[in-house]
Protein backbone atom coordinates (compact mmCIF):
# COMPACT_ATOMS: atom_id res chain seq x y z
CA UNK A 1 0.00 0.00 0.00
CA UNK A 2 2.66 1.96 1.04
CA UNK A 3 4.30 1.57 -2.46
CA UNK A 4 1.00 2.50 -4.24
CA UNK A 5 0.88 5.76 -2.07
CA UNK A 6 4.17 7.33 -3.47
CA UNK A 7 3.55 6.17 -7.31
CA UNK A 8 -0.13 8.42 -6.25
CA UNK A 9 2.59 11.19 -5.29
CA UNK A 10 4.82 10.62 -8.40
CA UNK A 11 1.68 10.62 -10.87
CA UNK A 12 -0.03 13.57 -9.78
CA UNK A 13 3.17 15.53 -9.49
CA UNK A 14 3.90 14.27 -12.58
CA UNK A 15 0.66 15.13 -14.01
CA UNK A 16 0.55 18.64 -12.82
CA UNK A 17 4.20 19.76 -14.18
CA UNK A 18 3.31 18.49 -17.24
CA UNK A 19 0.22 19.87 -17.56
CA UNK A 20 0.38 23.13 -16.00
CA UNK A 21 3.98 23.95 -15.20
CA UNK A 22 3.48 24.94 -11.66
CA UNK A 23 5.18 27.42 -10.12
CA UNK A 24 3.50 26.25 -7.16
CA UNK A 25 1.79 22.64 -5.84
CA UNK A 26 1.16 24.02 -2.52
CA UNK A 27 1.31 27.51 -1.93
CA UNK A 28 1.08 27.95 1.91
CA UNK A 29 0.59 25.54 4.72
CA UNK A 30 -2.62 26.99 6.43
CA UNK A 31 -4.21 25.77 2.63
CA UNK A 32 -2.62 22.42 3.06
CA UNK A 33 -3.40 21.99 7.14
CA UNK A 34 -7.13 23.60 6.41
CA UNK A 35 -8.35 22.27 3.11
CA UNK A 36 -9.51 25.60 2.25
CA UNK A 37 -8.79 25.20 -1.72
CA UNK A 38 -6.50 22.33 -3.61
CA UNK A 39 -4.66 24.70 -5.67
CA UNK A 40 -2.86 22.83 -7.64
CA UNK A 41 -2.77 24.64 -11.11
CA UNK A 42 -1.23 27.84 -9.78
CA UNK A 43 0.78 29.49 -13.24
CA UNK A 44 4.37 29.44 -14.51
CA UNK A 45 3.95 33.59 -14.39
CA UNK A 46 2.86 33.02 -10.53
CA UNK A 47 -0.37 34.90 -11.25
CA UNK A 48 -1.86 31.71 -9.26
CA UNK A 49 -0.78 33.40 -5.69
CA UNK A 50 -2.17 36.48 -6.73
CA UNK A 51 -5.54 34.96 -7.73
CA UNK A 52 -5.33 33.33 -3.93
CA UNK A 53 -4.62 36.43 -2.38
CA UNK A 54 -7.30 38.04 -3.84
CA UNK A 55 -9.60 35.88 -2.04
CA UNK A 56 -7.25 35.34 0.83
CA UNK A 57 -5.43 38.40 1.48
CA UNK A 58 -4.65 38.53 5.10
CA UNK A 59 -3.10 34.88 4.51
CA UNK A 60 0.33 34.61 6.08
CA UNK A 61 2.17 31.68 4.00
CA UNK A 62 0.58 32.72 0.94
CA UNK A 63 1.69 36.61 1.59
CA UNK A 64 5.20 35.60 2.03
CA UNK A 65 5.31 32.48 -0.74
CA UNK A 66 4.38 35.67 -2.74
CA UNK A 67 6.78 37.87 -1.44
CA UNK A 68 9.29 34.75 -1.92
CA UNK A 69 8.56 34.29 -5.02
CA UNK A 70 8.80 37.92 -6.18
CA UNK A 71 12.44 38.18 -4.89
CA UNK A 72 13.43 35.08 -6.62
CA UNK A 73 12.23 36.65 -10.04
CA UNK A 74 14.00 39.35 -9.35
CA UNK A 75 10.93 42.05 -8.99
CA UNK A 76 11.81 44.62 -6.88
CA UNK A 77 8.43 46.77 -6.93
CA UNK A 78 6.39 43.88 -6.58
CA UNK A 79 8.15 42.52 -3.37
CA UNK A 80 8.12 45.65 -1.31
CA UNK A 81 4.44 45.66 -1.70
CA UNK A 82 3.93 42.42 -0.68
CA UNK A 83 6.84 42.76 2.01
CA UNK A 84 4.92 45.94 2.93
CA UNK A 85 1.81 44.31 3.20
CA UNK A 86 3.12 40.87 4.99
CA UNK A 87 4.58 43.45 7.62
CA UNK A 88 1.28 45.31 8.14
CA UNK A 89 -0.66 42.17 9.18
CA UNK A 90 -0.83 40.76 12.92
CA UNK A 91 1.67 38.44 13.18
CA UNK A 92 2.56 35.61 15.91
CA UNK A 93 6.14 35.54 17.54
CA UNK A 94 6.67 32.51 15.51
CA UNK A 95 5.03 33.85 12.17
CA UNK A 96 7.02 37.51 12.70
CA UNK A 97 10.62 35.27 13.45
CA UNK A 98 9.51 33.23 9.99
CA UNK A 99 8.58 36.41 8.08
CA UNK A 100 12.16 38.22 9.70
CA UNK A 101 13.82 35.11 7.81
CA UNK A 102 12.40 35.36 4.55
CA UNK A 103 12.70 38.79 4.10
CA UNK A 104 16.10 39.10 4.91
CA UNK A 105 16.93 36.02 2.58
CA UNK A 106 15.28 38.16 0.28
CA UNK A 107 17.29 41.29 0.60
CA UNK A 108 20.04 39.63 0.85
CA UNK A 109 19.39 38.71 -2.83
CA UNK A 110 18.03 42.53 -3.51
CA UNK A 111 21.95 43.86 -1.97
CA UNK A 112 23.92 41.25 -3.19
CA UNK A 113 25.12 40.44 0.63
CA UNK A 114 27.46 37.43 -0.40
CA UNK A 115 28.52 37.10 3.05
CA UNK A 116 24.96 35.66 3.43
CA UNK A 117 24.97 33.46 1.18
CA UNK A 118 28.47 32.22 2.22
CA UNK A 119 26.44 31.57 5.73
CA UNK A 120 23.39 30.11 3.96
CA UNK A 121 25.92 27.59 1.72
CA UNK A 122 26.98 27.01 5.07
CA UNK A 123 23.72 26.32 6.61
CA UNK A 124 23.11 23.90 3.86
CA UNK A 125 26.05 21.50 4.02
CA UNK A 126 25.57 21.43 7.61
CA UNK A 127 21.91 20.39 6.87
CA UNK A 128 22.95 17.70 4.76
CA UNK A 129 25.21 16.80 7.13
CA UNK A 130 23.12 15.91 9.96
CA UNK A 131 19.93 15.24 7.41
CA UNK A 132 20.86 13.90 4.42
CA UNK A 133 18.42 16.40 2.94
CA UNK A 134 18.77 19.70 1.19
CA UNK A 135 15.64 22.14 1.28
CA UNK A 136 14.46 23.26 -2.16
CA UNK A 137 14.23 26.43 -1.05
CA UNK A 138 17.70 26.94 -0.29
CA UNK A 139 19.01 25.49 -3.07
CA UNK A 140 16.64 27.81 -5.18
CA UNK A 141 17.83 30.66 -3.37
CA UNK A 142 22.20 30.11 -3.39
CA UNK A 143 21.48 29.02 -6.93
CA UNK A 144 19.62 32.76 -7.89
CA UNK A 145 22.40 34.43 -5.94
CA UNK A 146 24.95 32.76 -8.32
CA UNK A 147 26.17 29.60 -6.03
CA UNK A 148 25.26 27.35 -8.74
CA UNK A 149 27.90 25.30 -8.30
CA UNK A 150 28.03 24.43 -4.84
CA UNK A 151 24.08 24.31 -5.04
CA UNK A 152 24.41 20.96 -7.50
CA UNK A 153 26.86 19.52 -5.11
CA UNK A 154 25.00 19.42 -2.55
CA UNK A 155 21.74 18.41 -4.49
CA UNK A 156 24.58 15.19 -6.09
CA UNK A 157 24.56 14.39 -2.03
CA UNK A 158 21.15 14.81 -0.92
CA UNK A 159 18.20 11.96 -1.15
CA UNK A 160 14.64 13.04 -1.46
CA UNK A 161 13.35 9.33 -0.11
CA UNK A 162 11.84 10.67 2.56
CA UNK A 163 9.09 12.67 0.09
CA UNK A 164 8.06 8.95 -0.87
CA UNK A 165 6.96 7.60 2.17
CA UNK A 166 3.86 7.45 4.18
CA UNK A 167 3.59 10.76 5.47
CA UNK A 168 6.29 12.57 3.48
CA UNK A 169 5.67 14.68 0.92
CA UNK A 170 7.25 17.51 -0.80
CA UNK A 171 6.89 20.06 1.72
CA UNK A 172 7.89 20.45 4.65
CA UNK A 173 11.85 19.74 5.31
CA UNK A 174 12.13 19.25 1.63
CA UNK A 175 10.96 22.25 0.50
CA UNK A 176 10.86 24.75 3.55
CA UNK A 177 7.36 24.21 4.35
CA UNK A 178 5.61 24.17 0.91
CA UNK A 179 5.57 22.19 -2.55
CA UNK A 180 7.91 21.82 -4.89
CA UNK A 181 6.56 22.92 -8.00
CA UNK A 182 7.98 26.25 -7.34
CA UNK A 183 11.31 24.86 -8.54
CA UNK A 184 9.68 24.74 -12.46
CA UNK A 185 9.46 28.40 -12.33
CA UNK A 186 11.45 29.71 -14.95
CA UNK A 187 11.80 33.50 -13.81
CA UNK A 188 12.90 32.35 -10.18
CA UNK A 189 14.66 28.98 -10.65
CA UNK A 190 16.10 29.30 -13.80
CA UNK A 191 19.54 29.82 -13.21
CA UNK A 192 18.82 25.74 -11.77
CA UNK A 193 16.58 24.76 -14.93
CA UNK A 194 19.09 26.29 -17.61
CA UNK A 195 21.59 23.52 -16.15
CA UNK A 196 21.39 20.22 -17.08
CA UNK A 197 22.11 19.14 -13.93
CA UNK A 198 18.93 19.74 -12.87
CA UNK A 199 16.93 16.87 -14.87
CA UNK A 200 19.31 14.75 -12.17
CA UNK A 201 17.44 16.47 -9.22
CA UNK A 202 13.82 16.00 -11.52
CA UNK A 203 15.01 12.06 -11.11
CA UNK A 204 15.84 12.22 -7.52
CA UNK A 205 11.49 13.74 -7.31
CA UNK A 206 10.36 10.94 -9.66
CA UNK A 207 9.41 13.00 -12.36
CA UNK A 208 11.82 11.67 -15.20
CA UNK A 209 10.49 8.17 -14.89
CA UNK A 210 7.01 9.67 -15.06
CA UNK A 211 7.96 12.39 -18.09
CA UNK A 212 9.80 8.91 -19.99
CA UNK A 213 6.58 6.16 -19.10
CA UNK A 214 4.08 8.87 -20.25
CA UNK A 215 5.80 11.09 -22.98
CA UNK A 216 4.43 14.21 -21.27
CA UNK A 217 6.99 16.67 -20.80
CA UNK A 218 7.50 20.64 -18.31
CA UNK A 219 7.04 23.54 -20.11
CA UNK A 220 10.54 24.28 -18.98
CA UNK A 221 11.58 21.33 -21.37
CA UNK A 222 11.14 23.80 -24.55
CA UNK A 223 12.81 26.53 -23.12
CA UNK A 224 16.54 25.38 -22.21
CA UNK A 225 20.07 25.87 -24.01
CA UNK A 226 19.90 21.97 -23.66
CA UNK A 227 18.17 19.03 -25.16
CA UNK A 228 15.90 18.43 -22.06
CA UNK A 229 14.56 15.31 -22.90
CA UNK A 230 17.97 13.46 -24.49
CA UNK A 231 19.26 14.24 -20.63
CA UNK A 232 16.32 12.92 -19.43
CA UNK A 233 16.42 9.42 -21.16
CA UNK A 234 20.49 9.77 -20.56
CA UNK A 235 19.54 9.71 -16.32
CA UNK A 236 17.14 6.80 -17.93
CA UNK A 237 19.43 4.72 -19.04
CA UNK A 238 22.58 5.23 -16.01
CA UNK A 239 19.75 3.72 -13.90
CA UNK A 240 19.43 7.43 -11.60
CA UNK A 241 15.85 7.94 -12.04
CA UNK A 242 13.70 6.87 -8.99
CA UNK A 243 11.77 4.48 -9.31
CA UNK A 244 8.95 5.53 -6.96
């Protein structure tokens, strides 16, 4: 059963960044933990959060997923409005110490801070470490800021079995607490998706041996200086896509 259960995980993941190349699968946790809406088709421009936020705008995770997201693409204007408005909202001491994190990840990206990211390359081996995982979120964010290199080697390390068990899941410790479609996003992920290197992490999620049993390819497939789907059967055939 429990097997059945992750190829569920695998197929609908599969499914969805095929279909709709997500930029996110789950946007914030209260969404998840509530079952207030299964958005699941949210858009590769990320006009999916603000279609949530319209109905939802005093929501916390998807304010800062937003806000996130924004910094990742690179738009300035856009995240000090939403950083603005995440600030303006009554916060919890945890929420406010979360929201203190992200935003000066963010800025750190806005001013260039490389000592931060030499702390946050840091933070990640030490992760990985102790873990064996490395959050997608992290990774996202040292590979934006230019740390491209040691992001891959510590994705080469990391296992993402835990995402296939009972009770895993792509968020969480994986992915800092939400889904990992937002690494498909071509504006804030691409300096990750313009590598082939990252088809290897797509096998390490499951999705290669969906994309090669189905023929149903990401959006991001077309739009690489690579031939996305030769790497893809290249993983195939070295045996390094998961099996889930």
């Amino acid at each position: 059963m429990a097997r059945q259960g992750c190829h569920d995980r695998r197929a609908d993941l599969g499914h969805s960044l095929a279909d709709c190349s997500l930029a996110a699968l789950i946007v914030g946790r209260a969404l998840l933990q509530h079952a207030q809406v299964r958005f699941a088709a949210a858009s590769a421009d990320r006009s999916g959060f603000d279609t949530a936020r319209a109905r939802w705008p005093a929501n916390f995770f998807l304010n800062i997923a937003a806000a996130y997201m924004a910094a990742l693409a690179g738009d300035w204007p856009k995240y000090e409005t939403l950083a603005r408005h995440t600030k303006a909202q009554p916060n919890s001491e945890s929420r406010a110490g979360e929201m203190r994190r992200t935003f000066q990840l963010c800025e750190a990206l806005r001013d260039g801070d490389e000592a931060y990211f030499d702390r946050l390359v840091g933070a990640i081996e030490a992760d990985l470490e102790r873990s064996g995982i490395v959050r997608l979120d992290w990774a996202m964010s040292t590979a934006r800021a230019g740390r491209i290199e040691e992001t891959f080697a510590a994705l080469a390390r990391a296992s993402f079995d835990a995402a296939f068990e009972p009770g895993g899941g792509f968020g969480g410790r994986l992915a800092g607490g939400w889904g990992a479609g937002p690494i498909f996003d071509m504006s804030a992920n691409g300096a990750m998706i313009r590598d082939p290197r990252f088809v290897r992490l797509c096998a390490k999620l499951g999705l290669v041996t969906y994309w090669l049993e189905t023929d149903k390819w990401p959006d991001c497939a077309d739009a690489v200086p690579y031939d996305f789907r030769a790497e893809a059967h290249k993983v195939g055939v070295m045996g390094l896509a998961r099996l889930a």
